[in-house]
N, C-alpha and C. Protein backbone atom coordinates (compact mmCIF):
# COMPACT_ATOMS: atom_id res chain seq x y z
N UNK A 1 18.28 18.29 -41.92
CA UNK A 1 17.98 16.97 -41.41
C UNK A 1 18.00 17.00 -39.87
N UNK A 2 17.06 16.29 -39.22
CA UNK A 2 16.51 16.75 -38.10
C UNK A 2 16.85 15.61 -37.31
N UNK A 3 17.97 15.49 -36.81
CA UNK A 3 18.70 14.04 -35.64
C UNK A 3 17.74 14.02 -34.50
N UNK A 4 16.64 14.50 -33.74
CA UNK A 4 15.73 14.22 -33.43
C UNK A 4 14.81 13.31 -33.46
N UNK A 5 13.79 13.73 -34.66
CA UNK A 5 13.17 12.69 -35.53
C UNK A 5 13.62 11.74 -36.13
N UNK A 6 15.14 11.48 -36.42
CA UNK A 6 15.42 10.14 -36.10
C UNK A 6 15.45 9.10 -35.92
N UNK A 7 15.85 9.61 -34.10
CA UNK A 7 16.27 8.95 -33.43
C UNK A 7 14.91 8.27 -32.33
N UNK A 8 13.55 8.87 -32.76
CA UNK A 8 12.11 8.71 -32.66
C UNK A 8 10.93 9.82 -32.01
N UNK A 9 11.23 10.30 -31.33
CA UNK A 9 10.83 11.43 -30.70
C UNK A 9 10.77 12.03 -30.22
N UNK A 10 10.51 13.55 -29.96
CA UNK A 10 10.99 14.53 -29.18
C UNK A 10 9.94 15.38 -28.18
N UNK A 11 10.41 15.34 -27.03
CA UNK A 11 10.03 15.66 -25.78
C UNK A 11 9.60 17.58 -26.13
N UNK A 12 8.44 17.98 -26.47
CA UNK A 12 8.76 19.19 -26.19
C UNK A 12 7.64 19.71 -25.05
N UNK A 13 6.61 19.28 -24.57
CA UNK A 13 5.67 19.90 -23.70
C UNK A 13 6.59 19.99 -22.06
N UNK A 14 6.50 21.21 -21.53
CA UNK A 14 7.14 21.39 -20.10
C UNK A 14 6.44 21.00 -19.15
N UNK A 15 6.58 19.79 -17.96
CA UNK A 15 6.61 19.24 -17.03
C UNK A 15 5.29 20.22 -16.15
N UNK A 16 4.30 20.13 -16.18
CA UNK A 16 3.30 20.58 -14.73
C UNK A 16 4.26 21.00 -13.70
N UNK A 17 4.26 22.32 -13.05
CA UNK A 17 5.14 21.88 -11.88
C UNK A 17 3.90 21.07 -10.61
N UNK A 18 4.85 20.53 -9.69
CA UNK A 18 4.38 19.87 -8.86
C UNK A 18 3.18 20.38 -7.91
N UNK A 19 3.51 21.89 -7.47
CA UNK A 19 1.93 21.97 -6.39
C UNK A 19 0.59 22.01 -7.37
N UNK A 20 0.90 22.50 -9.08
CA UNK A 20 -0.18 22.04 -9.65
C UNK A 20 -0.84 20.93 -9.67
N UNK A 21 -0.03 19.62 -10.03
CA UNK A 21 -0.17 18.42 -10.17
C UNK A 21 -1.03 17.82 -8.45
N UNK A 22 -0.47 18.64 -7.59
CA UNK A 22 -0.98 18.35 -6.38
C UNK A 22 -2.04 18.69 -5.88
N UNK A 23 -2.41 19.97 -6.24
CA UNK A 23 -3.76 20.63 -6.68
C UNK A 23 -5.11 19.76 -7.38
N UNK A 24 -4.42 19.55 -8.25
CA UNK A 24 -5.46 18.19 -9.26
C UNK A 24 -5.53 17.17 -8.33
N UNK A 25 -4.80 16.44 -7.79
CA UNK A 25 -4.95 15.08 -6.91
C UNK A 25 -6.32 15.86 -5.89
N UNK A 26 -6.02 16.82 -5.05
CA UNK A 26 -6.87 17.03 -4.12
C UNK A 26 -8.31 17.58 -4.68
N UNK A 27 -8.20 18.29 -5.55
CA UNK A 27 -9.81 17.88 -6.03
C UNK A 27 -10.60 17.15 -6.40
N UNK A 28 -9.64 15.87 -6.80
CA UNK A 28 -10.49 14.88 -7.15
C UNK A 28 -9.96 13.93 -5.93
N UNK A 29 -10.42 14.11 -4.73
CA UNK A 29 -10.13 13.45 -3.71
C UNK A 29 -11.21 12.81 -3.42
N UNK A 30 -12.38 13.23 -3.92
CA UNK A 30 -13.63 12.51 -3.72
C UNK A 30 -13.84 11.57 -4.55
N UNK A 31 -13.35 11.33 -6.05
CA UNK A 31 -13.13 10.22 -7.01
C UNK A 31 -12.12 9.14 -6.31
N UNK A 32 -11.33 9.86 -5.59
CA UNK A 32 -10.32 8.87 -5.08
C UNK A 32 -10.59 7.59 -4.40
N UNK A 33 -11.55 8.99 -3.14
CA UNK A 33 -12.53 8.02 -2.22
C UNK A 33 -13.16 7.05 -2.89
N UNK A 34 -14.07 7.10 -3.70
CA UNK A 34 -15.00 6.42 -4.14
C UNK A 34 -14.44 5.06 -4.78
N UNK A 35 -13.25 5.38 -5.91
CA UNK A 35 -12.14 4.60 -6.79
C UNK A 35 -12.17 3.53 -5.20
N UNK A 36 -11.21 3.86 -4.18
CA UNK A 36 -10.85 3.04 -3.43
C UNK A 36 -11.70 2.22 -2.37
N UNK A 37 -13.00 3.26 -2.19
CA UNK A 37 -13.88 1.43 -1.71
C UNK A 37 -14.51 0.70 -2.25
N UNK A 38 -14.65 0.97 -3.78
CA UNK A 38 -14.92 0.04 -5.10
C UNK A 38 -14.06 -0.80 -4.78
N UNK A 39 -12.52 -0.46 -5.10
CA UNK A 39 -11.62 -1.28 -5.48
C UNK A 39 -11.26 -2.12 -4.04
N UNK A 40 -11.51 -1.81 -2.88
CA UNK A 40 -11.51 -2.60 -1.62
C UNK A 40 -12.48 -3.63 -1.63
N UNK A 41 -14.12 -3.02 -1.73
CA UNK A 41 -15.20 -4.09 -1.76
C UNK A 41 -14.66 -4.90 -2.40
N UNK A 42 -14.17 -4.56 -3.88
CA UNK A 42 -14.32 -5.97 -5.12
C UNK A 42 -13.29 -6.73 -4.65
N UNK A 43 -12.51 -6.26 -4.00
CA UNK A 43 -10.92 -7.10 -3.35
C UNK A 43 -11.14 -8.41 -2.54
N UNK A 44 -11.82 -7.87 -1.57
CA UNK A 44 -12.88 -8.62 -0.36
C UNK A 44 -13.39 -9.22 -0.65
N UNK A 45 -14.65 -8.81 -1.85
CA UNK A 45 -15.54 -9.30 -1.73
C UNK A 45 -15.75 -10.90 -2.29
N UNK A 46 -14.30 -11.07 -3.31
CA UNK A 46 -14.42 -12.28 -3.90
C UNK A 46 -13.87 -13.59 -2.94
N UNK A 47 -13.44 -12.78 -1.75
CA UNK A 47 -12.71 -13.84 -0.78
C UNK A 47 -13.37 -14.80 0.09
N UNK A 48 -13.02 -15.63 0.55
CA UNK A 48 -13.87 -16.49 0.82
C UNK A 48 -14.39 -16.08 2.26
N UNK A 49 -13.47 -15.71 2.99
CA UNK A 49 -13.87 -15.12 4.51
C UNK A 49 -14.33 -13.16 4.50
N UNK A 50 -14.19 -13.02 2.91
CA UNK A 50 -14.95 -11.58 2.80
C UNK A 50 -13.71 -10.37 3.79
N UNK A 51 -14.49 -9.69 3.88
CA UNK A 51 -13.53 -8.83 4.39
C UNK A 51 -12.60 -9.10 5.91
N UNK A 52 -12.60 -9.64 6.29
CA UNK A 52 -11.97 -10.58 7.23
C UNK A 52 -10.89 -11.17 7.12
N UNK A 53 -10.51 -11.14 5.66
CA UNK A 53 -9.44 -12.00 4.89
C UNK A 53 -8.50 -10.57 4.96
N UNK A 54 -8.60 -9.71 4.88
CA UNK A 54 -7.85 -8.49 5.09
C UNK A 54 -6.91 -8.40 6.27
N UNK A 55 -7.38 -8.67 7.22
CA UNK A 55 -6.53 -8.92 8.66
C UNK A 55 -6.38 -10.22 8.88
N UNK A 56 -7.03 -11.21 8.40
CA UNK A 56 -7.08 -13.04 8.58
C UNK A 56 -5.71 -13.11 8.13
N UNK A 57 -5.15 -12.66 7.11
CA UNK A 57 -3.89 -13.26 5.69
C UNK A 57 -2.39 -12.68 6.56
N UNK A 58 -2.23 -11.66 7.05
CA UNK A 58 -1.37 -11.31 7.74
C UNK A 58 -1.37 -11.96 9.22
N UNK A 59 -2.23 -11.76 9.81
CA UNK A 59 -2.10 -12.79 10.53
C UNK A 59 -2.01 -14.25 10.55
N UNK A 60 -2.32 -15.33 9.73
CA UNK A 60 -2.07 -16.57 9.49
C UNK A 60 -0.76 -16.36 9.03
N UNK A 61 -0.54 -15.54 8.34
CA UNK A 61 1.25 -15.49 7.82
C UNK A 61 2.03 -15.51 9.03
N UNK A 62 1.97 -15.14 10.13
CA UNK A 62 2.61 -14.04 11.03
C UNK A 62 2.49 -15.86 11.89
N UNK A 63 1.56 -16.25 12.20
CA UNK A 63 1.48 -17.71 12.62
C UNK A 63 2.20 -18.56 12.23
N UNK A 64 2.11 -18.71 11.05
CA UNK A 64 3.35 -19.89 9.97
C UNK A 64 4.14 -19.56 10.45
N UNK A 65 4.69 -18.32 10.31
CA UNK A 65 6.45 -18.02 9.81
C UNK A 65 6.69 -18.04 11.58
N UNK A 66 6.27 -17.28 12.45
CA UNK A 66 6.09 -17.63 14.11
C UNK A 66 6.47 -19.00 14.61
N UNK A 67 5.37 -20.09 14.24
CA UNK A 67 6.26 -22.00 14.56
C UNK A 67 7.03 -22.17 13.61
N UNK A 68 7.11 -21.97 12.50
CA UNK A 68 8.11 -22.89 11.57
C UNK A 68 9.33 -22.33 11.72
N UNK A 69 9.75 -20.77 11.83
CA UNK A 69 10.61 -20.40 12.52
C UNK A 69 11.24 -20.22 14.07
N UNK A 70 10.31 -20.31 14.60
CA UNK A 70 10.64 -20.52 16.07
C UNK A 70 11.55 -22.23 16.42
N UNK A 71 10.75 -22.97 15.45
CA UNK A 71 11.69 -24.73 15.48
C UNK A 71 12.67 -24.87 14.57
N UNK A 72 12.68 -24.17 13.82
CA UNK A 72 13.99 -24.35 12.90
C UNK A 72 14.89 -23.28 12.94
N UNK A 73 15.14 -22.12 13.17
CA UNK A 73 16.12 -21.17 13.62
C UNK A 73 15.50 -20.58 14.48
N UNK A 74 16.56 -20.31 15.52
CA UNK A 74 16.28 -19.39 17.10
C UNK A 74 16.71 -18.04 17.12
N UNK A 75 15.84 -17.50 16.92
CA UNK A 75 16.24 -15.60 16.68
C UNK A 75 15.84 -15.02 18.08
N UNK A 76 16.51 -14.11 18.35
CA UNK A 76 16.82 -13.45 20.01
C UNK A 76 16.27 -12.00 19.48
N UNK A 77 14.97 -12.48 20.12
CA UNK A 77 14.37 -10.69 20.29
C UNK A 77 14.23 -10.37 21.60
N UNK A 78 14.18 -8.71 21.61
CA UNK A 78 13.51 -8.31 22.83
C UNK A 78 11.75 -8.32 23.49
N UNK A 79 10.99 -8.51 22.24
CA UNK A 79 10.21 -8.87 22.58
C UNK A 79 9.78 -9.96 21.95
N UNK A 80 8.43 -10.37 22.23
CA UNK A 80 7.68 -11.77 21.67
C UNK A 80 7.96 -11.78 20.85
N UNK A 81 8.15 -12.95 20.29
CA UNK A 81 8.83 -13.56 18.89
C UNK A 81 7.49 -13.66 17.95
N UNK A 82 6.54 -13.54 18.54
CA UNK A 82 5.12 -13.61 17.79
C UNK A 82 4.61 -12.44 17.41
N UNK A 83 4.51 -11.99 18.30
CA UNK A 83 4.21 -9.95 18.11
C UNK A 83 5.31 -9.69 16.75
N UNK A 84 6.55 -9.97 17.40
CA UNK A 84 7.95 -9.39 16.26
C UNK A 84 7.25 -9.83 15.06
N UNK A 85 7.35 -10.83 14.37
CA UNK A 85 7.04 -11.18 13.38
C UNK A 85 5.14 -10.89 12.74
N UNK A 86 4.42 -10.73 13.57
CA UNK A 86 3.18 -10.29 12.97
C UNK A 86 3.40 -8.66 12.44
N UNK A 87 4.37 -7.76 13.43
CA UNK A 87 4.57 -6.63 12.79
C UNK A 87 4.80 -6.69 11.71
N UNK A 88 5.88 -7.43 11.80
CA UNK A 88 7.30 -7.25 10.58
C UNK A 88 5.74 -7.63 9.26
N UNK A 89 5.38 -8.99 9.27
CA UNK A 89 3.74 -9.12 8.07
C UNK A 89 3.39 -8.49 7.91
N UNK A 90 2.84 -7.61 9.22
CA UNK A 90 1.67 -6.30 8.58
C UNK A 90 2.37 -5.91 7.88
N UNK A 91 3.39 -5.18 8.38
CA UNK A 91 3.91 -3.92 6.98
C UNK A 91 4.77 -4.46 5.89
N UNK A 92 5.09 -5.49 5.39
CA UNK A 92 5.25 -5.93 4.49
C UNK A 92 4.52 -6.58 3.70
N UNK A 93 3.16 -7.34 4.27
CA UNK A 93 1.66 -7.50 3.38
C UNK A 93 1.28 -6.02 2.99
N UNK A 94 0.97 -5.05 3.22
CA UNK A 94 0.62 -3.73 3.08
C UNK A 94 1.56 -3.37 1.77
N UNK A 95 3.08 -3.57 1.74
CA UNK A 95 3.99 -2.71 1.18
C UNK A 95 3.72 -3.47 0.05
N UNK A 96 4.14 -4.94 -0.27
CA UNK A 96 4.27 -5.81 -1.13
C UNK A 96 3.04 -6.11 -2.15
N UNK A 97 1.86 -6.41 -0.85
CA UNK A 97 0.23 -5.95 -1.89
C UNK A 97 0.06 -4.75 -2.95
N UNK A 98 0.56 -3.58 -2.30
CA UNK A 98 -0.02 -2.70 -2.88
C UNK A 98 0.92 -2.40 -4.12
N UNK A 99 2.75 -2.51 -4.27
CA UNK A 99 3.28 -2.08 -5.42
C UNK A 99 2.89 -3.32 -6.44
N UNK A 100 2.56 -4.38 -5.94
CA UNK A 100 2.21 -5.48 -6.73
C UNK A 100 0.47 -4.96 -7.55
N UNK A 101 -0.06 -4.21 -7.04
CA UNK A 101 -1.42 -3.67 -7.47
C UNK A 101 -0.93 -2.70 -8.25
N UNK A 102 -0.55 -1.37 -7.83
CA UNK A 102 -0.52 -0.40 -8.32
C UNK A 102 0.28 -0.17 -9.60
N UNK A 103 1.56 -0.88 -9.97
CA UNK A 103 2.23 -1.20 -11.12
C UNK A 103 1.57 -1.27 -12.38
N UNK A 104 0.53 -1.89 -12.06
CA UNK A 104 -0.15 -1.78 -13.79
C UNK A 104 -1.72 -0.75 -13.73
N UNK A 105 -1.66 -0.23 -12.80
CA UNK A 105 -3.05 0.41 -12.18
C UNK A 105 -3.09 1.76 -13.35
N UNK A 106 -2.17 1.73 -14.33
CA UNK A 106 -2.75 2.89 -14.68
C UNK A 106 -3.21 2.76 -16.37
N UNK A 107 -2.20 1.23 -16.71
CA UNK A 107 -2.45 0.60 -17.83
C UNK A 107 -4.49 -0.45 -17.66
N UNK A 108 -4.29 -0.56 -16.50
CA UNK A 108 -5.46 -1.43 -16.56
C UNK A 108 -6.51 -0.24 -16.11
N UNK A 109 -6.36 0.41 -15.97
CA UNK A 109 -7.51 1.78 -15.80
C UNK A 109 -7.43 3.01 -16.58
N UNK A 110 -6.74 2.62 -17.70
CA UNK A 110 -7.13 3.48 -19.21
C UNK A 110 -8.48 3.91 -19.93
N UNK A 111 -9.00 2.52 -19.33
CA UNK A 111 -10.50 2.82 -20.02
C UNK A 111 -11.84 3.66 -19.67
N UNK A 112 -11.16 4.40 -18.06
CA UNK A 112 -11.84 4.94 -17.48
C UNK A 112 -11.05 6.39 -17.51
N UNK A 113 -9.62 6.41 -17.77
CA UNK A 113 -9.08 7.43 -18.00
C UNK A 113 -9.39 8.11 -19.01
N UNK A 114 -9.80 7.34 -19.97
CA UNK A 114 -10.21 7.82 -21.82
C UNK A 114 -11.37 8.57 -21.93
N UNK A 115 -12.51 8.12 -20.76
CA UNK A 115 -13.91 8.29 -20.80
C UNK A 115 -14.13 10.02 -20.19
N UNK A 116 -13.01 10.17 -19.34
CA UNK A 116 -13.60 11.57 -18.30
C UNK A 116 -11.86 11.78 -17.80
N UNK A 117 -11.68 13.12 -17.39
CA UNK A 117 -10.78 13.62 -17.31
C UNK A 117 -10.28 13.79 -15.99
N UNK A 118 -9.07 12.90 -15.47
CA UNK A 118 -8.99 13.08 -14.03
C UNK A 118 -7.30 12.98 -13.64
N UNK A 119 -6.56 13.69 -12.46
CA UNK A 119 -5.04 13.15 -12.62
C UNK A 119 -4.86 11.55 -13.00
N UNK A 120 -4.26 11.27 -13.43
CA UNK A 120 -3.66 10.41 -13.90
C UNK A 120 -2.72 9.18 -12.72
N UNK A 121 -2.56 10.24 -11.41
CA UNK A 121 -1.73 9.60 -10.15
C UNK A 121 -3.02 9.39 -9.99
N UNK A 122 -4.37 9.28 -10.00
CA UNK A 122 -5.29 8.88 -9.04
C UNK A 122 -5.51 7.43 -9.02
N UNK A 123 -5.17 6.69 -10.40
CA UNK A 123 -5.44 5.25 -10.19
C UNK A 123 -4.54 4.74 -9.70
N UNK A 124 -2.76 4.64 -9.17
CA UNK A 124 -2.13 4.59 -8.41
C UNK A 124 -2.71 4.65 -7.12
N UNK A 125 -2.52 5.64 -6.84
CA UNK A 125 -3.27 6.69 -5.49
C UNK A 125 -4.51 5.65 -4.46
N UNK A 126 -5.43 5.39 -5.79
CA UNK A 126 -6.31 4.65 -5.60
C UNK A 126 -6.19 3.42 -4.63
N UNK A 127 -5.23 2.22 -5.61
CA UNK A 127 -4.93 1.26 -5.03
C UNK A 127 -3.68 1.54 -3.53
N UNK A 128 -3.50 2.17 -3.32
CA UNK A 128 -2.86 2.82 -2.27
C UNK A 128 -3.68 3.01 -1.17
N UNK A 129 -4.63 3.79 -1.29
CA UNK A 129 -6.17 3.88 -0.39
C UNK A 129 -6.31 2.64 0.08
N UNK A 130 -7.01 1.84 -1.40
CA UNK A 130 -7.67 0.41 -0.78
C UNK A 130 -7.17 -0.43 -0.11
N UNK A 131 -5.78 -0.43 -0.20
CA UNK A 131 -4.61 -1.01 0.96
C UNK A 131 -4.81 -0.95 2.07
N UNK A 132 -4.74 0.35 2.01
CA UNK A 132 -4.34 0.86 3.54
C UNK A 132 -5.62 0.60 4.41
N UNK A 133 -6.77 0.66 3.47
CA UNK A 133 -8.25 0.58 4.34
C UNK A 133 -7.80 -1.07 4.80
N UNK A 134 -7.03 -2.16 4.19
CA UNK A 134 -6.97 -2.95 4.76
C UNK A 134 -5.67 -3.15 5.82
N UNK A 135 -5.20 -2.46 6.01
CA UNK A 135 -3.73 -2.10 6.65
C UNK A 135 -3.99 -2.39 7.88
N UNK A 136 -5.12 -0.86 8.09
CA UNK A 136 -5.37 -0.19 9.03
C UNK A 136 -6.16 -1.12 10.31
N UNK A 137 -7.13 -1.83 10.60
CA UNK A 137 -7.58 -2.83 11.10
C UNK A 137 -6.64 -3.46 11.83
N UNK A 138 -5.29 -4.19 11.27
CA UNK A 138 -4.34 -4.93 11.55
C UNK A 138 -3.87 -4.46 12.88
N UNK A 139 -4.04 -2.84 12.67
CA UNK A 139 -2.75 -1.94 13.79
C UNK A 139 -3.44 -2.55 15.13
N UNK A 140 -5.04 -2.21 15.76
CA UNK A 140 -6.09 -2.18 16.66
C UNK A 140 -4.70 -3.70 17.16
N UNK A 141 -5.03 -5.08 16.50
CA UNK A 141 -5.25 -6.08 16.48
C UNK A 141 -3.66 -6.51 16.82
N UNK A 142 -2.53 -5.85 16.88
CA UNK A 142 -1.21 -5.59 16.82
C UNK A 142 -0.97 -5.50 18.24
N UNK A 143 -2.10 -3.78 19.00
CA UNK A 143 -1.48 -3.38 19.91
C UNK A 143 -2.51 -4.58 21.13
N UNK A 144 -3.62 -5.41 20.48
CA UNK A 144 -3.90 -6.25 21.47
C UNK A 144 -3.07 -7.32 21.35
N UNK A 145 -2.35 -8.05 20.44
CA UNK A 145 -1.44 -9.46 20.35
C UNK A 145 -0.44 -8.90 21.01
N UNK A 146 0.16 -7.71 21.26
CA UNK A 146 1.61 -7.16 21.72
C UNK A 146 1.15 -7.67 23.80
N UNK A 147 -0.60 -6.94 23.57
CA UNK A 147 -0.63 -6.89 25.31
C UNK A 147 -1.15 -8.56 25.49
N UNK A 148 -1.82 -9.67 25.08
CA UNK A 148 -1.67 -10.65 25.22
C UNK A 148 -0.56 -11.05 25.38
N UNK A 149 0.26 -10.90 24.90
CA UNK A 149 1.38 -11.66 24.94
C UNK A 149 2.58 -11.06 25.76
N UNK A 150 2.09 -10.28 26.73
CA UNK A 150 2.79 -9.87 27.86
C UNK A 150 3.81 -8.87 27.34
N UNK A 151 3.70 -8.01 25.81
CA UNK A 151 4.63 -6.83 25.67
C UNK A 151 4.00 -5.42 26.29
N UNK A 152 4.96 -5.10 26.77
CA UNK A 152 5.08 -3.98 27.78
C UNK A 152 4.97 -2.82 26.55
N UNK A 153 3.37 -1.99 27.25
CA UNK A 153 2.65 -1.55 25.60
C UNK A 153 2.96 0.46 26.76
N UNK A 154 4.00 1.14 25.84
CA UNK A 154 4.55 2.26 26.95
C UNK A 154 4.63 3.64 25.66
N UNK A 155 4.78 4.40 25.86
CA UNK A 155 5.16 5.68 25.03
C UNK A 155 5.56 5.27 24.21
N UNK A 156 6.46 4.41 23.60
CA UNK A 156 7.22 3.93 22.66
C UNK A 156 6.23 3.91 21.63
N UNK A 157 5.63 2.87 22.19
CA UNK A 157 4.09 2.38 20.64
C UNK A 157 3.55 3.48 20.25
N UNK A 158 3.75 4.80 20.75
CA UNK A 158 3.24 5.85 19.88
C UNK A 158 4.25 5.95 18.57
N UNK A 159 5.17 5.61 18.20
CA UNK A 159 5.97 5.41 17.51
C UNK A 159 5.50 4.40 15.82
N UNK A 160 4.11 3.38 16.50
CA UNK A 160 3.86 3.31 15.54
C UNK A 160 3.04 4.48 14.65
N UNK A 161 2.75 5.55 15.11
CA UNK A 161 2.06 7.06 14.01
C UNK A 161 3.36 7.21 12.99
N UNK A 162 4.02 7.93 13.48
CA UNK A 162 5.32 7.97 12.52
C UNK A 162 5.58 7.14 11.45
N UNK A 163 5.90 5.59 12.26
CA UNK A 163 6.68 4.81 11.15
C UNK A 163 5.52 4.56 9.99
N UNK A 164 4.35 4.48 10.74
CA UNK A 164 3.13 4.21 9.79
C UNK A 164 3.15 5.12 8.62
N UNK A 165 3.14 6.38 9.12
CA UNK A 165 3.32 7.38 8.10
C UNK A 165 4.54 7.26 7.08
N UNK A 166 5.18 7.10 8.03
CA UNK A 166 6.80 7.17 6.47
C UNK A 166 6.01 5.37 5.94
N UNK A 167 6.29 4.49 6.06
CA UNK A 167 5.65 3.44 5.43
C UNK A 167 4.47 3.63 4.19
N UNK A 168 3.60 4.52 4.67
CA UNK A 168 2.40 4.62 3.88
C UNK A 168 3.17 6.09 2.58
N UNK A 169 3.93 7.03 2.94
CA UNK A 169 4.50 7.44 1.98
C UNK A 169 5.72 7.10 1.07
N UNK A 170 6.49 6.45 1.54
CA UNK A 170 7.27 5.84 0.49
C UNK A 170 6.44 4.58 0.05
N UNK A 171 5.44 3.69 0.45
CA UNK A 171 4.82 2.86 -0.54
C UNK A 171 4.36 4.05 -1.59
N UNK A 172 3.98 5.53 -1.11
CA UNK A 172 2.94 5.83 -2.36
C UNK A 172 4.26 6.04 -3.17
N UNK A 173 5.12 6.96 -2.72
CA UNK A 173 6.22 6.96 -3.62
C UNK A 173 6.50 5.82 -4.77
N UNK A 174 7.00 4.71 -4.20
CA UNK A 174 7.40 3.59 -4.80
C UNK A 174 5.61 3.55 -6.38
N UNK A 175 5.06 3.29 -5.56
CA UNK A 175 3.67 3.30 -6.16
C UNK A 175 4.22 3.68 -7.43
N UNK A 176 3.91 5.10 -7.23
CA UNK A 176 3.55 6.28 -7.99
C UNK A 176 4.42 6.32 -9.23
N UNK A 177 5.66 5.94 -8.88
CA UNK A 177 6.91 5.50 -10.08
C UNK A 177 7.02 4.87 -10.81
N UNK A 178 6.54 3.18 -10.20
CA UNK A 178 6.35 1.88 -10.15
C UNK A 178 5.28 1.85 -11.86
N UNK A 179 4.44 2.66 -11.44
CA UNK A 179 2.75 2.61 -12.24
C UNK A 179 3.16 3.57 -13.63
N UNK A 180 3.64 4.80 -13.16
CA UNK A 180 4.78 5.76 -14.70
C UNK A 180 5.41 4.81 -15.54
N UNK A 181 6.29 4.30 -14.62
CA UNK A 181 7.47 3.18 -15.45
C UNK A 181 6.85 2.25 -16.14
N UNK A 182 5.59 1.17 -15.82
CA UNK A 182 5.16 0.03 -16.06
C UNK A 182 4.34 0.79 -17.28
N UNK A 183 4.06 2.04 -17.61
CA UNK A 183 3.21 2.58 -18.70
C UNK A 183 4.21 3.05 -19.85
């Protein structure tokens, strides 16, 4: 009698190791591409200000929370209190959009998984891309609201490459888990 079968089922196929699995992602890097300005256009495209709404939404956020917080609690930054807070939006519209996408990205893209044979992180992956294609725009638009608004724009702001980077990899991280688990 087999306490295994049971208890419901048993794990026996061994784990891909990882530079394989990583291997597969990069060849189908060109499905990726493609996956993610589908999935950007159709994002956009249903919006009312079209792709514009991509950098419009973080910024109108970054506006609200800017007066309604500036008159009702007084927070002491070093720099503009407007700049501060449009950052802080970008990368939390970016972070929050995309695990909110990618979570079911692999249940709602089964039907394309069934049809043709491709990693499985790519529909994750995917909505990760189409993000970031809207991310990215924001930054340009960041380092001009920082110099409008009289922040002293010095070596430092190279600093946003880095953080951008760890940001854009622990979202995929989070992603990538997020989308396993929810399946």
């Amino acid at each position: 009698m087999s306490t295994t079968a049971e208890q419901g089922f048993e794990l026996t196929g061994k784990p891909a190791p990882l530079r394989e699995m990583l291997r597969d992602v990069w060849r189908s890097r060109d499905l990726l591409r493609m996956l993610a300005k589908k999935d950007f256009v159709a994002r956009y495209r249903r919006a009312s200000l079209g792709m514009a709404w991509a950098v419009g939404l973080p910024l109108v956020q970054a506006v609200v929370l800017a007066v309604v917080l500036s008159h009702i609690v007084r927070f002491k930054t070093d720099v503009n209190y407007a700049t501060f807070v449009y950052t802080g939006t970008l990368a939390w519209s970016f972070f929050s959009g995309t695990i909110t996408s990618t979570t079911t990205s692999i249940v709602e893209g089964q039907v394309l998984a069934t049809k043709i044979y491709f990693p499985r992180a790519i529909l994750p992956l995917t909505t990760v891309v189409a993000s970031l294609f809207a991310f990215l725009p924001g930054l340009p638009l960041l380092i001009v609201l920082a110099a409008a608004f009289g922040v002293h724009l010095g070596v430092h702001t190279l600093l946003l490459i880095p953080a951008t980077l760890v940001m854009i990899a622990l979202t995929t991280a989070i992603s990538l888990v997020a989308a396993a688990l929810h399946v």
